[in-house]
Protein backbone atom coordinates (compact mmCIF):
# COMPACT_ATOMS: atom_id res chain seq x y z
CA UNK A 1 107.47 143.99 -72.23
CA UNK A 2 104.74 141.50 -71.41
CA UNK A 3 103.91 138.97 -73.84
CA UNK A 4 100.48 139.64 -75.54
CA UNK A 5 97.74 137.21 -76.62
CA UNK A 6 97.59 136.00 -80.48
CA UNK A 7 94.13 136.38 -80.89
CA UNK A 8 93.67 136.13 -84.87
CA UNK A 9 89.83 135.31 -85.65
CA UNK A 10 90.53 132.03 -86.36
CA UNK A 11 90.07 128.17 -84.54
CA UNK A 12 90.95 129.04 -80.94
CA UNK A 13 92.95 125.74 -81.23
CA UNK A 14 94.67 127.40 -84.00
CA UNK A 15 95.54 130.19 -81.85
CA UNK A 16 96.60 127.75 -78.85
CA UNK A 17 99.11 125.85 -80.90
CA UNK A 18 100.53 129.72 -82.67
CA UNK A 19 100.79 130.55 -78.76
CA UNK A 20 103.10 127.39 -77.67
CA UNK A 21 104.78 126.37 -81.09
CA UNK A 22 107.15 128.53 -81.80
CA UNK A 23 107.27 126.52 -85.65
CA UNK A 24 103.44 126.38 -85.88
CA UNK A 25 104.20 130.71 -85.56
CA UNK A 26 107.41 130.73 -87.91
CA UNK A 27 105.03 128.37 -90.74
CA UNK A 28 102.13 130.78 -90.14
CA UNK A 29 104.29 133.67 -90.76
CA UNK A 30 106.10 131.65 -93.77
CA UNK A 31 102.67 130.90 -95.39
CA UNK A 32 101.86 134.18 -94.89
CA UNK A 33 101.64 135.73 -98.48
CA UNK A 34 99.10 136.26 -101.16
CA UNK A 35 96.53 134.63 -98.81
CA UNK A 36 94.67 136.49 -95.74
CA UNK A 37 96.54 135.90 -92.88
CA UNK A 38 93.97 134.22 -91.27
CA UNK A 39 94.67 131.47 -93.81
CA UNK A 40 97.95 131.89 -93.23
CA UNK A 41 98.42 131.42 -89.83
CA UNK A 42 95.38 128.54 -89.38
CA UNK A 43 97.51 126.35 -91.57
CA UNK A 44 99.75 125.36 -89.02
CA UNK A 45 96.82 123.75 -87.15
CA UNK A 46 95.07 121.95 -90.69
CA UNK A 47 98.62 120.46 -91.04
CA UNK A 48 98.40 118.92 -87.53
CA UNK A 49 95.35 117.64 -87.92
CA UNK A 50 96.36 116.15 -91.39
CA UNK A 51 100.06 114.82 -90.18
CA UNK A 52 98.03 113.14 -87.12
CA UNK A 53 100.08 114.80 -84.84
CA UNK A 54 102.50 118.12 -84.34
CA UNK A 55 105.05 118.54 -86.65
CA UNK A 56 108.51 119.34 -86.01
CA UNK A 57 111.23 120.76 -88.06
CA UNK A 58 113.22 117.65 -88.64
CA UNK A 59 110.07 115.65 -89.53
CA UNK A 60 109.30 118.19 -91.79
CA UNK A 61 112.36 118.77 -93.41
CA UNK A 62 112.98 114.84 -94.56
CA UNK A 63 109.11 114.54 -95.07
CA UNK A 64 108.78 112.78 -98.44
CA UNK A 65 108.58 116.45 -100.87
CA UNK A 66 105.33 114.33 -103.24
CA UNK A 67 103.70 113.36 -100.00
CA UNK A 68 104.00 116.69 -98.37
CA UNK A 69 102.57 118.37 -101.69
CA UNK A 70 99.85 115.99 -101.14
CA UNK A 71 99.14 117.00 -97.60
CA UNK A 72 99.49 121.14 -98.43
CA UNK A 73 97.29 120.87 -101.79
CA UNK A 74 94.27 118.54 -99.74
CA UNK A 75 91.37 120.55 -100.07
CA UNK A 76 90.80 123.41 -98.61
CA UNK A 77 94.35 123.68 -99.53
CA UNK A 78 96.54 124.76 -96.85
CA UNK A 79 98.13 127.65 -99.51
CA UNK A 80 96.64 128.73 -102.81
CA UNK A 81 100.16 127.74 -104.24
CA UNK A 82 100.64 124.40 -102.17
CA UNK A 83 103.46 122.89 -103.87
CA UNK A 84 105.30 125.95 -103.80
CA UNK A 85 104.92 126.62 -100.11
CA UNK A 86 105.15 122.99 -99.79
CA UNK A 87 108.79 123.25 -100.71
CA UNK A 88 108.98 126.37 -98.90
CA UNK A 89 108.25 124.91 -95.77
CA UNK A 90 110.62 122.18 -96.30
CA UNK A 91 113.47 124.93 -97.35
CA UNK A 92 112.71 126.88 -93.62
CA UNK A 93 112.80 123.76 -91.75
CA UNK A 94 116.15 122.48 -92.88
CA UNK A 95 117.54 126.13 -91.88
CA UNK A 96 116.21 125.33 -89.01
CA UNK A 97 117.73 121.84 -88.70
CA UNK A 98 121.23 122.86 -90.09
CA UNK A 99 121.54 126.41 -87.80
CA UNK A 100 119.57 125.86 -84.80
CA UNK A 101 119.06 121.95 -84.42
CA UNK A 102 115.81 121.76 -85.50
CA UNK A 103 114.40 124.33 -82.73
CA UNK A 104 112.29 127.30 -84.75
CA UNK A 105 112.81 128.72 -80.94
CA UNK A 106 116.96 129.41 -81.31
CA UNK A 107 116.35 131.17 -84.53
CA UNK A 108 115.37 134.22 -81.77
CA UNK A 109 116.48 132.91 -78.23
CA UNK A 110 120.39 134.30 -77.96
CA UNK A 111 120.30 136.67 -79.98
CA UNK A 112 122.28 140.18 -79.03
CA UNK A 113 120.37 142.48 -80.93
CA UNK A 114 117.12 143.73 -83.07
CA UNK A 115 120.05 143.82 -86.32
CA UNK A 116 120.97 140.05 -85.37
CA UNK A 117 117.52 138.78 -85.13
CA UNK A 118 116.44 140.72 -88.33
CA UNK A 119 119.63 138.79 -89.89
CA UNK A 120 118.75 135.64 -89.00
CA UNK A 121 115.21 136.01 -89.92
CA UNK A 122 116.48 137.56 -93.74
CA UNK A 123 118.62 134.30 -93.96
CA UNK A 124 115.40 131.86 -93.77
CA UNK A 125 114.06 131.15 -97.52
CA UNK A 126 111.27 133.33 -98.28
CA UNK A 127 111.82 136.18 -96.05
CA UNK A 128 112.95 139.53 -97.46
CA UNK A 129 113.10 142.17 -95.52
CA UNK A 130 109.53 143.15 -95.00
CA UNK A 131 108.72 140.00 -93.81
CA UNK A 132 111.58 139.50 -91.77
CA UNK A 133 110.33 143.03 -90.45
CA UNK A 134 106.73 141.83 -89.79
CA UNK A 135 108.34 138.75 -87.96
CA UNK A 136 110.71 140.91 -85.56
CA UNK A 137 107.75 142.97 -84.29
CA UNK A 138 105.43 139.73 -84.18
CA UNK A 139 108.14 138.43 -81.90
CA UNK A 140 108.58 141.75 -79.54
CA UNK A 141 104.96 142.95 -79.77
CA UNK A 142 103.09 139.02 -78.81
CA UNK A 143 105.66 137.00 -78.04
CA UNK A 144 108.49 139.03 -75.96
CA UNK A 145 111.26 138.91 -77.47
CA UNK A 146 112.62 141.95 -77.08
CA UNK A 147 116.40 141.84 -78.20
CA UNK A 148 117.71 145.89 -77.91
CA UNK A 149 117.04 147.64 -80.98
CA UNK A 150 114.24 145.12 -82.08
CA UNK A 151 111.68 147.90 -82.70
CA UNK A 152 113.62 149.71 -84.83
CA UNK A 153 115.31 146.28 -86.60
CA UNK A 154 111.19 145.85 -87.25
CA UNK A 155 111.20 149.32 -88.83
CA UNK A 156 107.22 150.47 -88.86
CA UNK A 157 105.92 147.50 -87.95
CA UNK A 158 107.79 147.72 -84.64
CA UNK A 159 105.74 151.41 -83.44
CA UNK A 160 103.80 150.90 -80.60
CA UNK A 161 100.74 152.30 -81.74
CA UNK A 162 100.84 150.65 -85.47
CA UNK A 163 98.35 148.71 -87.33
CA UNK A 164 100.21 147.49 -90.07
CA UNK A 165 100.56 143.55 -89.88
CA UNK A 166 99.50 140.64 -88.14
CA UNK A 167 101.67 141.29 -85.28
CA UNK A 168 99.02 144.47 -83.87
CA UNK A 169 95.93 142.27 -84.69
CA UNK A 170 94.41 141.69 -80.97
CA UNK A 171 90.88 141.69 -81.87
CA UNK A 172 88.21 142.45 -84.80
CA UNK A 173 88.78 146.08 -84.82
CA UNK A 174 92.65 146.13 -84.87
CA UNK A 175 92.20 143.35 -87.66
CA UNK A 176 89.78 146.40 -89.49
CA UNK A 177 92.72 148.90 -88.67
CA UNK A 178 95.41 146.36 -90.55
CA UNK A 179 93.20 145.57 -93.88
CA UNK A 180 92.69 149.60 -93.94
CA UNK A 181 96.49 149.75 -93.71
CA UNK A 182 97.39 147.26 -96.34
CA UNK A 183 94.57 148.55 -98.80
CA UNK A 184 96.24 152.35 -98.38
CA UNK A 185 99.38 151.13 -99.43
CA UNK A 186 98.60 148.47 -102.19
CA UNK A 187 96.27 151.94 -103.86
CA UNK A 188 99.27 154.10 -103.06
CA UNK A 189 101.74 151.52 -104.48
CA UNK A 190 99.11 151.38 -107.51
CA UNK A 191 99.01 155.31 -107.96
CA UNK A 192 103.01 156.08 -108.32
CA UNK A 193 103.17 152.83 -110.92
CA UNK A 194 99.94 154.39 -112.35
């Protein structure tokens, strides 16, 4: 499969550094809860800005924890829970240090199938299986990584013609197509607790 362009509406630098980082992406994707995802996924690029320079997973992971709070919860905070995901992002990038030597790449690049990657995805703190879901189509659909089996390891989110999650946003009306999604199933969700 060809790789596709990440093309959220967001800083096109923001984009660039999503495109070539594959830690700026696994942070974005990390960050990626009870904010829009276009907060979510700028983040990476506020934190660069803020560090000075691009992180990386060591320097993150032995980053003083006070100091990094400090950085997250700088307004605009870069979460809307910034010592939380603060910690968060510490907790991912010492997975990252301890399994795959510090490279967010690995976590993806040998893996033998769409059941492996989805395991190593679930293993990262934070990521249940809907995330971990949303991440293995991300991968396949914009980045190409395309283990066998990864659509159906990414469950919904891995059909071709979906609009369920930030991996099938490509423009301002597949964005419109996701938020449609997401609003049918939080009212559904709402209607059987109802």
């Amino acid at each position: 499969m060809d790789r596709m362009t990440f093309s959220l509406p967001i800083d096109p630098e923001a984009n660039r550094l999503l495109e070539r980082s594959p830690l700026a992406l696994l942070l974005g994707m990390t960050l990626d809860q009870q904010i829009p995802m276009e907060k979510a996924f700028s983040s990476p690029y506020v934190l660069t800005q803020r560090l000075g320079h691009e992180p990386d997973a060591r320097g993150l992971a032995g980053y003083d924890p006070d100091a990094l709070v400090a950085v997250f919860a700088e307004p605009p905070a870069l979460h809307r829970f910034p010592k939380a995901m603060a910690a968060r992002t510490q907790e991912v990038c010492r997975v990252l240090v301890d399994r795959y030597d510090g490279d967010a790449a690995r976590l993806w690049a040998d893996v033998a199938d769409g059941r492996e990657l989805l395991r190593r995805i679930t293993e990262l703190p934070g990521f249940g299986r809907q995330k971990a879901q949303i991440l293995v189509a991300l991968l396949g659909k914009r980045y190409g990584v395309t283990p066998a089996g990864w659509r159906e390891a990414a469950g919904g989110y891995g059909d071709a013609d979906a609009y369920r999650s930030v991996a099938d946003v490509a423009d301002a009306d597949s964005l419109r197509r996701v938020r449609e999604y997401k609003q049918r199933m939080k009212a559904e969700a709402k209607a059987a607790k109802g």
